[in-house]
C-alpha atoms as a PDB file:
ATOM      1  CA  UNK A   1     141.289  47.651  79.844  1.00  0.00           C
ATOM      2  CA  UNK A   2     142.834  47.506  76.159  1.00  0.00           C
ATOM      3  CA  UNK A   3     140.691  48.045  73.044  1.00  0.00           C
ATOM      4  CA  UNK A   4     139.888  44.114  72.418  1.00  0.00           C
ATOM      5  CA  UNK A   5     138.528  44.244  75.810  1.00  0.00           C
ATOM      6  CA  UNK A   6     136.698  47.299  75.546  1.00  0.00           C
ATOM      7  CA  UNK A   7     135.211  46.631  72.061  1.00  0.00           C
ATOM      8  CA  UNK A   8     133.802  43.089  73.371  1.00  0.00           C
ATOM      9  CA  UNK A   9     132.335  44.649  76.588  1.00  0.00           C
ATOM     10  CA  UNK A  10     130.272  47.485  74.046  1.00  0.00           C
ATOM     11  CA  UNK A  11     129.245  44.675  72.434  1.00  0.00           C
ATOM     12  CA  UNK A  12     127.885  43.005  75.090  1.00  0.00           C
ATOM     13  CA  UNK A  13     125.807  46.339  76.019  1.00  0.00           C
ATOM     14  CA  UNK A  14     125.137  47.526  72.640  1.00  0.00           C
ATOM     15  CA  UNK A  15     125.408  45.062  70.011  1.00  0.00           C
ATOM     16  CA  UNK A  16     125.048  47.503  67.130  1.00  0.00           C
ATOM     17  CA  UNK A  17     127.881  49.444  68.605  1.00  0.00           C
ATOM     18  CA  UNK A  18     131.150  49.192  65.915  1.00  0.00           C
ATOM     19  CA  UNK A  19     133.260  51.896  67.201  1.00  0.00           C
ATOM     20  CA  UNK A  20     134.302  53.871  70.112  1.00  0.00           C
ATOM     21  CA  UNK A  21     133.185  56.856  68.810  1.00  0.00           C
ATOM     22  CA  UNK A  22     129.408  55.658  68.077  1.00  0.00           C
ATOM     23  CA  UNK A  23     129.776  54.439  71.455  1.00  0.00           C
ATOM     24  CA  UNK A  24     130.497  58.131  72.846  1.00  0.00           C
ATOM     25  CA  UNK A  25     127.538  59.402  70.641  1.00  0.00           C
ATOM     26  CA  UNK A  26     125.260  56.828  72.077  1.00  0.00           C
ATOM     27  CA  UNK A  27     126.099  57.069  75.444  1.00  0.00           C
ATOM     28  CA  UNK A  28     126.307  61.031  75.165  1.00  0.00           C
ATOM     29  CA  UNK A  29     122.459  61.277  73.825  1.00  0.00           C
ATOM     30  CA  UNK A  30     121.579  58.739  76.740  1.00  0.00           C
ATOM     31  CA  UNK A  31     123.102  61.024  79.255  1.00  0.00           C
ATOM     32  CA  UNK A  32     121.347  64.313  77.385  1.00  0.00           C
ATOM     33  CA  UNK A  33     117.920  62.680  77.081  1.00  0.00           C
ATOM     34  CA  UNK A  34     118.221  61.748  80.878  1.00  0.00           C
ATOM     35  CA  UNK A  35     119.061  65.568  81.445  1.00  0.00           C
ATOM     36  CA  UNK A  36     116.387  66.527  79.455  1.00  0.00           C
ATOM     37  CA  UNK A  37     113.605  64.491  81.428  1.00  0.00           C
ATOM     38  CA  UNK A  38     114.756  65.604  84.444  1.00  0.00           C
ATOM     39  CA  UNK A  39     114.388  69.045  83.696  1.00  0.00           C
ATOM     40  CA  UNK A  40     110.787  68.666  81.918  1.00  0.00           C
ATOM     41  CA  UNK A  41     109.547  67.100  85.285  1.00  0.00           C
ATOM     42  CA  UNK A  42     111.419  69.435  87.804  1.00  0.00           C
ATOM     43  CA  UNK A  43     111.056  72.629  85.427  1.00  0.00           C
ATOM     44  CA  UNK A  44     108.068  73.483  87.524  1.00  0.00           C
ATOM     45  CA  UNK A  45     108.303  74.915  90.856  1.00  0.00           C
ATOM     46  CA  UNK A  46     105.714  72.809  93.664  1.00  0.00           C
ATOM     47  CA  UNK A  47     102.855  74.879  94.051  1.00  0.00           C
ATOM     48  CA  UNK A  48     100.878  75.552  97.291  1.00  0.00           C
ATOM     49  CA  UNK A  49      97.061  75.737  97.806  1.00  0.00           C
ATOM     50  CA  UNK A  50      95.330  77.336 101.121  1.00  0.00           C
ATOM     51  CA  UNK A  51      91.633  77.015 101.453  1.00  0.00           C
ATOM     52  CA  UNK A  52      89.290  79.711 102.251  1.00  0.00           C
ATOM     53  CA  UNK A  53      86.526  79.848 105.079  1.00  0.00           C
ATOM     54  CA  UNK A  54      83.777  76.994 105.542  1.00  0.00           C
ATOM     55  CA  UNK A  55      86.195  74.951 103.342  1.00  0.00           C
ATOM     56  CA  UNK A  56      88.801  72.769 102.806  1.00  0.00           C
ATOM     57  CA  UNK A  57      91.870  70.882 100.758  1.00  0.00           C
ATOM     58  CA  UNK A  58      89.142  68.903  98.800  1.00  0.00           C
ATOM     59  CA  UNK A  59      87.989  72.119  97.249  1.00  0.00           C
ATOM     60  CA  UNK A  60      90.948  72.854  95.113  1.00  0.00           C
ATOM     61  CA  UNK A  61      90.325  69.081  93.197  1.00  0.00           C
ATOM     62  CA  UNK A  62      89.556  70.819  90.094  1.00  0.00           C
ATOM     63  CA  UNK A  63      92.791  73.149  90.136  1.00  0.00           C
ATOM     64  CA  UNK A  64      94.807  70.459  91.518  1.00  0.00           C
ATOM     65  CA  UNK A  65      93.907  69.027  87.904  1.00  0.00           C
ATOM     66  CA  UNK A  66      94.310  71.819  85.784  1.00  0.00           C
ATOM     67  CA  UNK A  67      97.691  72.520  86.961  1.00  0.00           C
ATOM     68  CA  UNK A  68      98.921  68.854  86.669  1.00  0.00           C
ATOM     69  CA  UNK A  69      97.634  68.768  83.083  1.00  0.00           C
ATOM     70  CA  UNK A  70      98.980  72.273  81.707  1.00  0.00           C
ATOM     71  CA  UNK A  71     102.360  71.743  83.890  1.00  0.00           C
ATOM     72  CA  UNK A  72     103.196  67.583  84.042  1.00  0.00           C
ATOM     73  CA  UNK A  73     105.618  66.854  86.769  1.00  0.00           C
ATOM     74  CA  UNK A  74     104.493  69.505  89.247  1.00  0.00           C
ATOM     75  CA  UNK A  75     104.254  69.132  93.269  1.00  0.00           C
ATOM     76  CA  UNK A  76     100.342  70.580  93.813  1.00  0.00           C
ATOM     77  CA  UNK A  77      99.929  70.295  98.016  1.00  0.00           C
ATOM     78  CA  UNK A  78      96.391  71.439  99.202  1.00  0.00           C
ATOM     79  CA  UNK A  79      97.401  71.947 102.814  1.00  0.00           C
ATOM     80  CA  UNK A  80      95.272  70.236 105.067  1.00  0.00           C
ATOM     81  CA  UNK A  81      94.880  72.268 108.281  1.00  0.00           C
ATOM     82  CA  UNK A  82      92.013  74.463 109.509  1.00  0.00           C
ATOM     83  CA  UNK A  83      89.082  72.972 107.660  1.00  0.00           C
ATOM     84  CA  UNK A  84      85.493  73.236 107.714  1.00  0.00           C
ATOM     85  CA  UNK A  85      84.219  74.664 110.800  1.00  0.00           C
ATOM     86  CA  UNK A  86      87.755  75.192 111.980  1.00  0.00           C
ATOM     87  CA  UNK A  87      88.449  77.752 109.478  1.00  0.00           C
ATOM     88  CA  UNK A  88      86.791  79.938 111.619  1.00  0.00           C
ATOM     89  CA  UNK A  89      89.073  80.279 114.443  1.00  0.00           C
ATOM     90  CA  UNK A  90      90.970  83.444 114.579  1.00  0.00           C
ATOM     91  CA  UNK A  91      93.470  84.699 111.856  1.00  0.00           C
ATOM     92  CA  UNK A  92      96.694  85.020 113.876  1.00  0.00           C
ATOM     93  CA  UNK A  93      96.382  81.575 114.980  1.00  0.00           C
ATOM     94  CA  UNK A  94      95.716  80.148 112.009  1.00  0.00           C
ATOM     95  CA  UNK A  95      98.339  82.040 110.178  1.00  0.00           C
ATOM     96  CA  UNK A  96     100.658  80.467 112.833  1.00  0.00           C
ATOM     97  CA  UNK A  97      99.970  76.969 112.046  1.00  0.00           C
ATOM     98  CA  UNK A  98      99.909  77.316 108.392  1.00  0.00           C
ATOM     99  CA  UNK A  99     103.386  79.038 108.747  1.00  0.00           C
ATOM    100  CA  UNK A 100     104.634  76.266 109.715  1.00  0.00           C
ATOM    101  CA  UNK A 101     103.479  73.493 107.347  1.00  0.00           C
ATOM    102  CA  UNK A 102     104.833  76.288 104.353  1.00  0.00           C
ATOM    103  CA  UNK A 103     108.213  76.556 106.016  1.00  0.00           C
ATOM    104  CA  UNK A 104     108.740  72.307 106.242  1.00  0.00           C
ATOM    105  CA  UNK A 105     107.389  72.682 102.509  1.00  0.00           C
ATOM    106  CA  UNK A 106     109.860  75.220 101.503  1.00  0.00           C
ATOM    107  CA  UNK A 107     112.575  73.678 103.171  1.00  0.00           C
ATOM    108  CA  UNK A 108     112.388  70.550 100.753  1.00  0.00           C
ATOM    109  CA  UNK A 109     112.002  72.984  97.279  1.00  0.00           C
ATOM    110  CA  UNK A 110     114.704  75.673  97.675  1.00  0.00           C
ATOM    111  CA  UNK A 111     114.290  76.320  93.961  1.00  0.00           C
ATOM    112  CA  UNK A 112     111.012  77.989  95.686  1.00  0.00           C
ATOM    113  CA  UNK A 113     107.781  77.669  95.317  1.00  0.00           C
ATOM    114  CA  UNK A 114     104.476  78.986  94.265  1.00  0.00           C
ATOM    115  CA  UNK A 115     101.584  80.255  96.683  1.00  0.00           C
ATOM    116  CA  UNK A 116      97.587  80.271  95.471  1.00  0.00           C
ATOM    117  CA  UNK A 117      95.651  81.318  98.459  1.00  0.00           C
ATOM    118  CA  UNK A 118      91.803  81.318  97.733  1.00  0.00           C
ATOM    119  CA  UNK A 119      89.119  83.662  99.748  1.00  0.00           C
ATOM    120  CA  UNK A 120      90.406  84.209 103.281  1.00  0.00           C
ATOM    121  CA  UNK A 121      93.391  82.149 102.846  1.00  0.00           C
ATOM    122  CA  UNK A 122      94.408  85.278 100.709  1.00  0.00           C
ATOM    123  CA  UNK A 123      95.130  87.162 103.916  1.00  0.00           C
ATOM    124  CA  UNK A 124      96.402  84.241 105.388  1.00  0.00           C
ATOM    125  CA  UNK A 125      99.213  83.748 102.865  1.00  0.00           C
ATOM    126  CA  UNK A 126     100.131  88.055 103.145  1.00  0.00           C
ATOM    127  CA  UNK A 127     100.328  87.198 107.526  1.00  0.00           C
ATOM    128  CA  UNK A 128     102.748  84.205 106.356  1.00  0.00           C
ATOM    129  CA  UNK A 129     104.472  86.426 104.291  1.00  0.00           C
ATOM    130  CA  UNK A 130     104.818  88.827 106.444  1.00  0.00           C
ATOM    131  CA  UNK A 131     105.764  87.319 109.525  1.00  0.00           C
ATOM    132  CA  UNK A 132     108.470  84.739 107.549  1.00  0.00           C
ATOM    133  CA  UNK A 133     111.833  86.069 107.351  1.00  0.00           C
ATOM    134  CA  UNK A 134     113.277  83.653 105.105  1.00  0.00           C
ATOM    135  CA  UNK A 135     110.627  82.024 102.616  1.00  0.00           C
ATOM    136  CA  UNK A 136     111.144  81.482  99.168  1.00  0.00           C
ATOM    137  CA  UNK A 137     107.468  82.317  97.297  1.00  0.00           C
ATOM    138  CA  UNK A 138     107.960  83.252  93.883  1.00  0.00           C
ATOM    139  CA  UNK A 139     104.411  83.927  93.286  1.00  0.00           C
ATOM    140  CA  UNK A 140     101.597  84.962  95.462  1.00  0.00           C
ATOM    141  CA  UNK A 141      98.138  84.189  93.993  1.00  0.00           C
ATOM    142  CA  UNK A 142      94.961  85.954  95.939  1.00  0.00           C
ATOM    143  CA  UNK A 143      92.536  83.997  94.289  1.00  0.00           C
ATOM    144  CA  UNK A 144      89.163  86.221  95.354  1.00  0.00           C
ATOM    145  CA  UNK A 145      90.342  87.018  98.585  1.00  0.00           C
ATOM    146  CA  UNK A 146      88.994  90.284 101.471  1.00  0.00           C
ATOM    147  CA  UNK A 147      92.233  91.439 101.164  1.00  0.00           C
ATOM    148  CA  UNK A 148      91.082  95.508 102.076  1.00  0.00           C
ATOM    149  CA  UNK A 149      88.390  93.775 104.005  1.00  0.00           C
ATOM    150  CA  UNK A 150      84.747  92.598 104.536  1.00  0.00           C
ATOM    151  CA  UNK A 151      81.711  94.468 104.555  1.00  0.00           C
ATOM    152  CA  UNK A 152      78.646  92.268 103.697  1.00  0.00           C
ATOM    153  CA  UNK A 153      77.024  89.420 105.840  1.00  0.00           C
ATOM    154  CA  UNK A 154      76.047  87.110 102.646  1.00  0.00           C
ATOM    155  CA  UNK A 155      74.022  84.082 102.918  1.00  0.00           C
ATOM    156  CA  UNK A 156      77.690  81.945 103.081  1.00  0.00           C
ATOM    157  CA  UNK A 157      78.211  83.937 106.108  1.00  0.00           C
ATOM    158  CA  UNK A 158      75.163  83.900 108.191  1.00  0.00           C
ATOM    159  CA  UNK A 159      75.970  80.648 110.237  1.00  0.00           C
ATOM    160  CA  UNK A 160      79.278  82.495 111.418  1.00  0.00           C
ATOM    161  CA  UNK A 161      77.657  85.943 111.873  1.00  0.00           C
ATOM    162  CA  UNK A 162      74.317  85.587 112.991  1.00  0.00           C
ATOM    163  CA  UNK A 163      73.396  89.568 112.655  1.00  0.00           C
ATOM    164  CA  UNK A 164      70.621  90.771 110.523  1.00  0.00           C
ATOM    165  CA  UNK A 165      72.257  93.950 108.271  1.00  0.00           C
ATOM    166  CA  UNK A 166      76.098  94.659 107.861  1.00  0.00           C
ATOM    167  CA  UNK A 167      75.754  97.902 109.784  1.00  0.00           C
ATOM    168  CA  UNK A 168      75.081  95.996 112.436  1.00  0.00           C
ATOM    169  CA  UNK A 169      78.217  93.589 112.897  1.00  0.00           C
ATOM    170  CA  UNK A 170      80.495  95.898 114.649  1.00  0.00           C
ATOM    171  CA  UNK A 171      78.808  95.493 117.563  1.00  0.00           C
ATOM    172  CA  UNK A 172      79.554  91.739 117.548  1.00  0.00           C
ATOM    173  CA  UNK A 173      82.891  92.021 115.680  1.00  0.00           C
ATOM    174  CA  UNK A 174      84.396  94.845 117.405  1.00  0.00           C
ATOM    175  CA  UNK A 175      84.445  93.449 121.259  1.00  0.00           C
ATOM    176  CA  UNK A 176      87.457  91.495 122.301  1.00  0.00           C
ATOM    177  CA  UNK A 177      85.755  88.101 122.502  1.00  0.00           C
ATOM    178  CA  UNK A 178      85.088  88.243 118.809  1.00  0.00           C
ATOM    179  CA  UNK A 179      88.200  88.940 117.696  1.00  0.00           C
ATOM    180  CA  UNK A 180      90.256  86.493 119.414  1.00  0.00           C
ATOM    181  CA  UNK A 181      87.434  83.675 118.314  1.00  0.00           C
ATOM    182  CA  UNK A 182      85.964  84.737 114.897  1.00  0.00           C
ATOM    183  CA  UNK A 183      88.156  84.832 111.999  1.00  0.00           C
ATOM    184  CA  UNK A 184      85.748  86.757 109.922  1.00  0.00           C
ATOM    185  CA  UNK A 185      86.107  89.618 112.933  1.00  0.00           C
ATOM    186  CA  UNK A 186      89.389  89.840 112.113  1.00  0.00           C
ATOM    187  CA  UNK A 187      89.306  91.482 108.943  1.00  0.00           C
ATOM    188  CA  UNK A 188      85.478  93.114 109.045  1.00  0.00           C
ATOM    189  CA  UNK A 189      86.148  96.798 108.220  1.00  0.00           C
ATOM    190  CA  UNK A 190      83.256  99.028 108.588  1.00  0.00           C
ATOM    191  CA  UNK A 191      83.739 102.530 106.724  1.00  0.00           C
ATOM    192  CA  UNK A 192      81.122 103.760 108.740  1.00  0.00           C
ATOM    193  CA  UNK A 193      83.281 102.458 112.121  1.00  0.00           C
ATOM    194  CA  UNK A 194      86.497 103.890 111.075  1.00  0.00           C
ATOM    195  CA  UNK A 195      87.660 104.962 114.444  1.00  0.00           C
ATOM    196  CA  UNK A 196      86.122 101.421 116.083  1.00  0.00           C
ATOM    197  CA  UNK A 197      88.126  99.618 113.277  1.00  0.00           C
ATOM    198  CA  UNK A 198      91.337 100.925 114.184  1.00  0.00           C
ATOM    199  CA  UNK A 199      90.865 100.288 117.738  1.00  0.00           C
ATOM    200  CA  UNK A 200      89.701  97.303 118.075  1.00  0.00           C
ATOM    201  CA  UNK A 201      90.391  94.998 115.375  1.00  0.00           C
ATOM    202  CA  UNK A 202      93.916  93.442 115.892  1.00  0.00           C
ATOM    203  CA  UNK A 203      94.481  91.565 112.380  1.00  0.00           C
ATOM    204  CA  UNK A 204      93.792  93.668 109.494  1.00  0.00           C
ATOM    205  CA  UNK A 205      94.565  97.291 110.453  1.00  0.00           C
ATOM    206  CA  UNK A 206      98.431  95.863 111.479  1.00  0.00           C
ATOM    207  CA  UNK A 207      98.790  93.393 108.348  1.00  0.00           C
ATOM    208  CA  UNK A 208      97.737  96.599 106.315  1.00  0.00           C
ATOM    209  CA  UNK A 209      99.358  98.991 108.301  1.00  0.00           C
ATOM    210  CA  UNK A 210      96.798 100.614 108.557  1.00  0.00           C
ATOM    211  CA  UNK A 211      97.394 100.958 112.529  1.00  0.00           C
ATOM    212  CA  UNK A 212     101.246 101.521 113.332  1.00  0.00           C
ATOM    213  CA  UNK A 213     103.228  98.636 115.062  1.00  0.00           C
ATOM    214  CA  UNK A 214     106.889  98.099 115.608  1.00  0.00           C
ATOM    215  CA  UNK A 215     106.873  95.470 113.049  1.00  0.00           C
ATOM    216  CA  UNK A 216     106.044  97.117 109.903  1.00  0.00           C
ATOM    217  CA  UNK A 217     109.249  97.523 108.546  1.00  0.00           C
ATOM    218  CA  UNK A 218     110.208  93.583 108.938  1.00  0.00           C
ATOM    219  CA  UNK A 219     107.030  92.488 107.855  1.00  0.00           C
ATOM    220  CA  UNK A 220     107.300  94.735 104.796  1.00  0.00           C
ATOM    221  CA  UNK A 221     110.482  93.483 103.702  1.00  0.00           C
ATOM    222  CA  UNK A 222     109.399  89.883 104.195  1.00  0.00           C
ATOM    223  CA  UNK A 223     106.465  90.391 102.251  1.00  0.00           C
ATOM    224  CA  UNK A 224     108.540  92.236  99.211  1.00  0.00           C
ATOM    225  CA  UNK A 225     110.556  88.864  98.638  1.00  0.00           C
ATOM    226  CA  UNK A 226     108.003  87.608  96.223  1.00  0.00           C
ATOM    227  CA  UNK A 227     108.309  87.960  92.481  1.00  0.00           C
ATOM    228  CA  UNK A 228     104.819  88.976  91.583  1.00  0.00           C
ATOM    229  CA  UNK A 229     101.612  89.349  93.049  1.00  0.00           C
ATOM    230  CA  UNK A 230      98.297  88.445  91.109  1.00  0.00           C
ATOM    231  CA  UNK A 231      95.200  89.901  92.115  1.00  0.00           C
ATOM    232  CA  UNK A 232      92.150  87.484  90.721  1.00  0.00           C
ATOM    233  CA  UNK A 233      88.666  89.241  91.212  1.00  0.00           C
ATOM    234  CA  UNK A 234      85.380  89.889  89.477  1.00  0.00           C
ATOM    235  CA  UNK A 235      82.220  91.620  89.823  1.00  0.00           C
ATOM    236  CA  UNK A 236      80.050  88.984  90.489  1.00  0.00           C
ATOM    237  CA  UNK A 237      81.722  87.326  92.768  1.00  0.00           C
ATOM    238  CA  UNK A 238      78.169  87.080  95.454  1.00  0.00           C
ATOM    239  CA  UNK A 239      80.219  86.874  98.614  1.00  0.00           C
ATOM    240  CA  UNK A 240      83.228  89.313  98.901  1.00  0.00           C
ATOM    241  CA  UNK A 241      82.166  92.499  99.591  1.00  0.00           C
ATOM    242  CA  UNK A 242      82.644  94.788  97.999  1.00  0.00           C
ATOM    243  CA  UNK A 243      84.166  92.524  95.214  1.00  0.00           C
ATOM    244  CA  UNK A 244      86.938  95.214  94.925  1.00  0.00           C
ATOM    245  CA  UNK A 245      88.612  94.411  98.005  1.00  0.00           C
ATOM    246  CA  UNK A 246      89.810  91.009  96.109  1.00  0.00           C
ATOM    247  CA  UNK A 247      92.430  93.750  93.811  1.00  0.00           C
ATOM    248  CA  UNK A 248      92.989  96.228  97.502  1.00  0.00           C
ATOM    249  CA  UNK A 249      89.470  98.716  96.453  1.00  0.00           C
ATOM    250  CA  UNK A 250      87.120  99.248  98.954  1.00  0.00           C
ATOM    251  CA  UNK A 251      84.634 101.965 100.723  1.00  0.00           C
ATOM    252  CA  UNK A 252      85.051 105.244 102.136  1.00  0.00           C
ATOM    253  CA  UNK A 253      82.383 106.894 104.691  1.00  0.00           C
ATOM    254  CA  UNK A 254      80.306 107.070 102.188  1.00  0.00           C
ATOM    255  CA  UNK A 255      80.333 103.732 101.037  1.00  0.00           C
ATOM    256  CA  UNK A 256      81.861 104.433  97.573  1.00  0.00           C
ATOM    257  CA  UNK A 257      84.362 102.565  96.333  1.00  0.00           C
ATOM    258  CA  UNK A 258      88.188 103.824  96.204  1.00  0.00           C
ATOM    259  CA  UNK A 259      90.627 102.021  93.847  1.00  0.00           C
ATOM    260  CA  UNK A 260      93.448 100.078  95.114  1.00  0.00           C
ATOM    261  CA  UNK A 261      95.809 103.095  93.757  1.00  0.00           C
ATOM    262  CA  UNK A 262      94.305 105.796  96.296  1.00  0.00           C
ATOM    263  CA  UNK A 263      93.874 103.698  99.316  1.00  0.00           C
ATOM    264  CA  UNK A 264      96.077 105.214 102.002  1.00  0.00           C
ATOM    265  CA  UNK A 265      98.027 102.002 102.882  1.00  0.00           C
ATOM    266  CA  UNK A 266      99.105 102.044  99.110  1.00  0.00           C
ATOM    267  CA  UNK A 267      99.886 105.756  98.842  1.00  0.00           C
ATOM    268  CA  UNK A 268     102.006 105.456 102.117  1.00  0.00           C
ATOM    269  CA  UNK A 269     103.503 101.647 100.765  1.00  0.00           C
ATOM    270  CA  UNK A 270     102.773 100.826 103.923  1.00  0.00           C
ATOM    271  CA  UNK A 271     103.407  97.160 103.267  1.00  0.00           C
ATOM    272  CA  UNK A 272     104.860  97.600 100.149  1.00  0.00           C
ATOM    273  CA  UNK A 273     102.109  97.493  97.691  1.00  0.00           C
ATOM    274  CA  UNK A 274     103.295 100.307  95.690  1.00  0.00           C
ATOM    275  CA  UNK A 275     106.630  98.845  95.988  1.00  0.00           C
ATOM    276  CA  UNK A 276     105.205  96.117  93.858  1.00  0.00           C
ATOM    277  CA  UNK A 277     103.018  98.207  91.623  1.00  0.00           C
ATOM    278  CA  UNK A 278     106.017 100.246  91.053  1.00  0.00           C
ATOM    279  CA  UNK A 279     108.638  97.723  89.782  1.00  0.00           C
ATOM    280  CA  UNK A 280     105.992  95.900  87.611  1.00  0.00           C
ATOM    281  CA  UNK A 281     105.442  92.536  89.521  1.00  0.00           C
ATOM    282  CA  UNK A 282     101.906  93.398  90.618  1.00  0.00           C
ATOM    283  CA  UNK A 283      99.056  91.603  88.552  1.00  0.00           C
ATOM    284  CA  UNK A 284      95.424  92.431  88.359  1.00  0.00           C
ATOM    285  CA  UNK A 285      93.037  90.072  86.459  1.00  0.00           C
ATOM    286  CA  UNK A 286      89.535  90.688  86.674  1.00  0.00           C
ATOM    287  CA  UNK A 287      86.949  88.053  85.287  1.00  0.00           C
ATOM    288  CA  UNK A 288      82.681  88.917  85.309  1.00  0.00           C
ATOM    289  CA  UNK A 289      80.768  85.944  85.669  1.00  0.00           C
ATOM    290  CA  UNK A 290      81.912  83.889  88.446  1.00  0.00           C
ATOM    291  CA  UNK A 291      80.440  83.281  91.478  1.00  0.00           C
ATOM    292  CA  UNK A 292      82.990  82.829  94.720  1.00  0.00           C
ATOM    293  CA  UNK A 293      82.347  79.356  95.105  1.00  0.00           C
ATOM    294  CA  UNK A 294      83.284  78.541  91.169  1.00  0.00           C
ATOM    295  CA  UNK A 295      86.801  80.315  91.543  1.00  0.00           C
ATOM    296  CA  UNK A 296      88.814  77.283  91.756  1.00  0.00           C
ATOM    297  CA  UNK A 297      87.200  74.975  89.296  1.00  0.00           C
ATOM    298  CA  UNK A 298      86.586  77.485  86.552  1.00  0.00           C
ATOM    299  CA  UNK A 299      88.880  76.476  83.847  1.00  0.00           C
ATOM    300  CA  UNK A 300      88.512  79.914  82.165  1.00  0.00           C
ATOM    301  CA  UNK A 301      90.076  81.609  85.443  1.00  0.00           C
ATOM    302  CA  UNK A 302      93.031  79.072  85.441  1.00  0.00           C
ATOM    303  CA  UNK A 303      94.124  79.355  81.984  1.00  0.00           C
ATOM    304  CA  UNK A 304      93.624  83.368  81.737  1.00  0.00           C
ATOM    305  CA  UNK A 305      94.494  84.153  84.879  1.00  0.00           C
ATOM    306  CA  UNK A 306      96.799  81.636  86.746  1.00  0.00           C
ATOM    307  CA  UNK A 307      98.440  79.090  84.699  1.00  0.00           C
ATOM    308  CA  UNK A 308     100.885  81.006  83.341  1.00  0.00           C
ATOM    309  CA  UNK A 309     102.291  82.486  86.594  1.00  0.00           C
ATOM    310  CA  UNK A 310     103.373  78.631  87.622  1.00  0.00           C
ATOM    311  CA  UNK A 311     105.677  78.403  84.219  1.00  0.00           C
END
């Protein structure tokens, strides 16, 4: 194409075009503002919601929301799987089935992703962790999660464990039926039924390694491919219990609480906790005043606690 030819063709395009050289400027701040806007809508990592017990994907409407506003542009999947009643069915399997909708999910964003788990999706998310070799979680949100364990039957509970007074619950939790049924069973830790604990609960005791398995190791270094891990918690939070457990606290024997820092599966890294804590990618944040159920539609919580860790 000679110059005559070229100049008429610019013309035709862009009629206020003179020169070849405000032709290169144009079409080289086209080509940079394209750039640009597909960075500001891809700049943000997809995120990925699991629902706690007695619940579902509708539940996270309000975050779904926040994080579209404060980050425009990013992928928000609730997962839907496991809802409502059958939240309840035990933790293996469910960690099982939402391994796999995270993997197909992760196979479409290998820039990775983000992971907010909320209640007992918390320990969900750490048995996905753990038992995926390959993912690609940047960071893990535990969004008030029983991630040391339960010990309190509160009113939310009652329809799943229909015994009067905690103390009572191991005999329920702690039989074989239980825990290959009742999700709850699966991570009910009762200081007072240390040795029963051990033996008999197959979910929490191995994710914590608490109990020794020939997995540990994997699991650990599976687990220790995320960037940061952010422990959201409060004190009057009305179901977990004790609210602690949400940051790794809980009881001894005598029901007092020990800190995350001198729990025996941190001081032996059995998972790699301390691993975390250690290199600086382990977050605490700690809010009074809200209730379990107001966790994932309290705007406070999202912009003090989460939104930044999805930047």
């Amino acid at each position: 194409m000679n110059i005559k030819a070229e100049r008429s063709w610019l013309m035709l395009f862009f009629p206020n075009c003179t020169s070849m050289k405000t032709f290169s400027f144009l079409v080289t701040s086209a080509v940079l503002m394209l750039l640009l806007a597909a960075g500001y809508t891809s700049a943000y990592k997809p995120v990925i919601l699991v629902h706690g017990v007695l619940s579902g994907p509708s539940s996270f409407k309000n975050l779904t929301r926040f994080i579209k506003k404060a980050h425009p542009g990013t992928e928000v999947t609730a997962i839907d799987l496991f809802n409502n009643e059958e939240s309840t069915e035990p933790m293996w399997e469910q960690i099982d089935g939402f391994a796999k909708v995270i993997q197909e999910i992760m196979d479409k964003s290998p820039e990775g992703v983000h992971l907010l788990c909320y209640s007992q999706g918390g320990l969900i998310c750490r048995g996905v962790l753990s038992k995926l070799p390959n993912h690609n979680v940047q960071n893990f949100i535990a969004l008030s999660s029983p991630l040391a364990g339960q010990f309190g039957v509160t009113e939310m509970l009652h329809e799943i464990i229909p015994v009067s007074g905690r103390k009572l619950v191991y005999l329920l939790c702690y039989r074989q039926f239980a825990q290959m049924h009742i999700s709850i069973c699966n991570y009910w830790n009762d200081p007072l039924r240390r040795v029963k604990y051990l033996k008999f609960n197959n979910f929490l005791p191995l994710l914590n390694g608490e109990k020794a398995h020939g997995k540990m190791a994997e699991w650990k270094k599976n687990f220790l491919r995320i960037k940061k891990l952010v422990l959201i918690g409060g004190p009057d939070d009305d179901v977990i219990t004790p609210w602690q457990s949400s940051q790794f606290g809980f009881y001894n024997n005598n029901e007092t609480i020990i800190e995350m820092r001198k729990q025996m599966f941190y001081r032996k890294n059995t998972f790699g906790l301390k691993t975390l804590d250690t290199r600086g990618d382990l977050i605490m944040c700690t809010r009074s005043g809200v209730k379990h159920t107001e966790w994932h539609s309290n705007k406070k919580v999202f912009k003090k606690c989460i939104q930044k860790w999805f930047d």
